[in-house]
Protein backbone atom coordinates (compact mmCIF):
# COMPACT_ATOMS: atom_id res chain seq x y z
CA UNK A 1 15.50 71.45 52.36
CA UNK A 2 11.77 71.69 50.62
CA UNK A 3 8.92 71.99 52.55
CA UNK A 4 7.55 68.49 51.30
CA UNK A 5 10.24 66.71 52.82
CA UNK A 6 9.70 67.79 56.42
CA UNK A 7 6.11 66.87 55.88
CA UNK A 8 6.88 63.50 55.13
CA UNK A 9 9.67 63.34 58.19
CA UNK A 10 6.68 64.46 60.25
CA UNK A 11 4.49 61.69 59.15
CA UNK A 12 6.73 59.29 59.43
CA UNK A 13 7.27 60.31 62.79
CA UNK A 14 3.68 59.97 63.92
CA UNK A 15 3.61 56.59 62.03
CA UNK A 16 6.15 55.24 63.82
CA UNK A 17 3.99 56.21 67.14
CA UNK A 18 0.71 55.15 66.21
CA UNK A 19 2.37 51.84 64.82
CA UNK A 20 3.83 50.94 67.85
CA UNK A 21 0.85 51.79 70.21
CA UNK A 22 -2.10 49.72 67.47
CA UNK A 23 0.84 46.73 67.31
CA UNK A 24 1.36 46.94 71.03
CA UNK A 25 -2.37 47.08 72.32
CA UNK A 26 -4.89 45.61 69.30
CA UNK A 27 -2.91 43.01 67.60
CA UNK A 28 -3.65 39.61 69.94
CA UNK A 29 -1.71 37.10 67.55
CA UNK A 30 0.21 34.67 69.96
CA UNK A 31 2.88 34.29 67.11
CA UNK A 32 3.76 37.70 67.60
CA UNK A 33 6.34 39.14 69.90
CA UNK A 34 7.82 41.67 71.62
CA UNK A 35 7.94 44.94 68.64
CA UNK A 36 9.68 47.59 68.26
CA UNK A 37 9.23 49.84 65.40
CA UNK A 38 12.78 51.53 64.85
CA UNK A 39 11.38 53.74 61.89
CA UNK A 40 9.33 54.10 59.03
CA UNK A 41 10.32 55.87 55.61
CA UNK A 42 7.40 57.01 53.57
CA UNK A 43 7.97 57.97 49.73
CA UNK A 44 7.32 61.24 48.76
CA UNK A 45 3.47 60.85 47.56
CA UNK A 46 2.70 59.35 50.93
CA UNK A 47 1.03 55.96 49.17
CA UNK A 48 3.85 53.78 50.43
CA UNK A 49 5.36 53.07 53.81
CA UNK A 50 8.46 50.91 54.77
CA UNK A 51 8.12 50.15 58.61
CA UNK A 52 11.69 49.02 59.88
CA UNK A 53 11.20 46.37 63.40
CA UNK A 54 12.94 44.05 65.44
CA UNK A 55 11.49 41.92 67.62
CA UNK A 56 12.92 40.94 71.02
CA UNK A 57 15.39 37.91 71.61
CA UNK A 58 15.35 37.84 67.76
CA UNK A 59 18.60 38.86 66.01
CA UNK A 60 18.07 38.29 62.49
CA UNK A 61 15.35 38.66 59.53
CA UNK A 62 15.28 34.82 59.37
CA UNK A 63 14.18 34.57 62.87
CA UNK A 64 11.64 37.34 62.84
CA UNK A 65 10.47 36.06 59.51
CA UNK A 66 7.33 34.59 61.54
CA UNK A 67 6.29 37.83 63.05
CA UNK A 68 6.98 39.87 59.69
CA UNK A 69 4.44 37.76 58.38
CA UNK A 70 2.00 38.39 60.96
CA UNK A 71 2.44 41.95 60.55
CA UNK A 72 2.52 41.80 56.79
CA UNK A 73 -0.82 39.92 56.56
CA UNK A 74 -2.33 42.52 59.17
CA UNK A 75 -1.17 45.53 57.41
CA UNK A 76 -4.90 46.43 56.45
CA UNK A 77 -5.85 46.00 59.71
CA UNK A 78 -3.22 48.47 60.54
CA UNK A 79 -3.43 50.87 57.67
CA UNK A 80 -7.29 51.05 59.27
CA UNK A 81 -6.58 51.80 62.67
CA UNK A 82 -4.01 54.38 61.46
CA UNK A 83 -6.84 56.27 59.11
CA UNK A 84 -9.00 56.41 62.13
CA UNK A 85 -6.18 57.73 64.35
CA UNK A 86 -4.25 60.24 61.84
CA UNK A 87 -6.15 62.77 59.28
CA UNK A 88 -4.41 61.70 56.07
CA UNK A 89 -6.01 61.80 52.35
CA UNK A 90 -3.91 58.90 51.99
CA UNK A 91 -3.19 56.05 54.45
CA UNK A 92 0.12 54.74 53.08
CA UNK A 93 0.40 50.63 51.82
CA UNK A 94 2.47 49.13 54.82
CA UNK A 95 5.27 46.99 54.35
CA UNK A 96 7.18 45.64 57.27
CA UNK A 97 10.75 44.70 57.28
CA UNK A 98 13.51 43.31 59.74
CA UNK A 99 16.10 46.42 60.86
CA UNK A 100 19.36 45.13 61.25
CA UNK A 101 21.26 48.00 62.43
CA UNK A 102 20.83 47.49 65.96
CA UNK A 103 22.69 44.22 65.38
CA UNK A 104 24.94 45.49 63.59
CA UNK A 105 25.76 48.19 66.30
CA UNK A 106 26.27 45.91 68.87
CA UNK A 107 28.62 43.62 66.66
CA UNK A 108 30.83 46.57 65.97
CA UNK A 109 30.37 48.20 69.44
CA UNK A 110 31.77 44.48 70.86
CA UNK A 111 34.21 44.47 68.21
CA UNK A 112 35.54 47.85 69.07
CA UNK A 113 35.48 46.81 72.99
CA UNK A 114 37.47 43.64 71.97
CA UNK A 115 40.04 45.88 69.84
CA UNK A 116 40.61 48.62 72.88
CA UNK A 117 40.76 45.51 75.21
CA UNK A 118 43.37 44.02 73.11
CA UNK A 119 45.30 47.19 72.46
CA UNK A 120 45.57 48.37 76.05
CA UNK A 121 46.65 44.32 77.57
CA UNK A 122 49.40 44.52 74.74
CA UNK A 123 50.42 48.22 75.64
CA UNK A 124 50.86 47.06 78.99
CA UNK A 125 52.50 43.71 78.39
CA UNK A 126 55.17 45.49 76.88
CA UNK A 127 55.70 48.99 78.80
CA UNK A 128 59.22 48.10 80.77
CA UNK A 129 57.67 49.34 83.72
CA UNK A 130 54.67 47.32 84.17
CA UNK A 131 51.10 48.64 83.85
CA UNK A 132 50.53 52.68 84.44
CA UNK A 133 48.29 53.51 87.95
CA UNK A 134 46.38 56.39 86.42
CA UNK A 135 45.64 57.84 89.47
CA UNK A 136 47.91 60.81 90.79
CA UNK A 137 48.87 60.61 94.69
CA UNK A 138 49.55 63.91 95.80
């Protein structure tokens, strides 16, 4: 792994910080809610960010499509504050988009729940014996 490419993890990294302390304390738009900035991936010349939220209660891109826009339309605002808070020669262009993995990970992760759930009430259904006591009495 190059040299440049832990540079860029590393700015990312404080990106994602600052982000979520400007968004969190100097944005006052009402529209806006509850953000979390999951992560931000920068491309390798550092002009362009991709900043990856969700937004609380909201489980899909079509719901947070409000507060994207928000966001979007203060990404100067933010690309400012940043400049003043992080010595870069250049302030990366800020893009905002919905992160859907966490959804995603909870679908699966109930899914998976559901299977196991499933799996052990049909293992026990049909064990002759009736359902196993796990616990050894000595």
């Amino acid at each position: 792994m190059s040299r440049e490419f832990k540079r860029t993890d590393r700015i990312s990294e404080q990106l994602q910080k600052e982000l979520a302390r400007i968004i969190q304390f100097s944005i006052k738009d009402p529209r806006l809610g509850m953000v979390t900035v999951n992560d931000v991936k920068i491309s390798r010349d550092l002009s362009f960010a991709n900043v990856y939220i969700t937004v609380l209660g909201k489980d899909s891109a079509e719901e947070a499509k409000e507060d994207l826009g928000v966001l979007n339309r203060a990404a100067g605002f933010l690309r400012r504050e940043i400049g003043k808070s992080i010595k870069l020669r250049i302030v990366p262009q800020l893009k905002f988009d919905y992160d859907s993995s966490l959804v995603h990970g909870r679908k699966l992760s109930s899914l998976i729940e559901e299977a196991v759930a499933a799996d052990k009430s049909r293992t026990d259904s049909t064990d002759p014996e009736g359902p196993k006591n796990d616990s050894a009495e000595d």
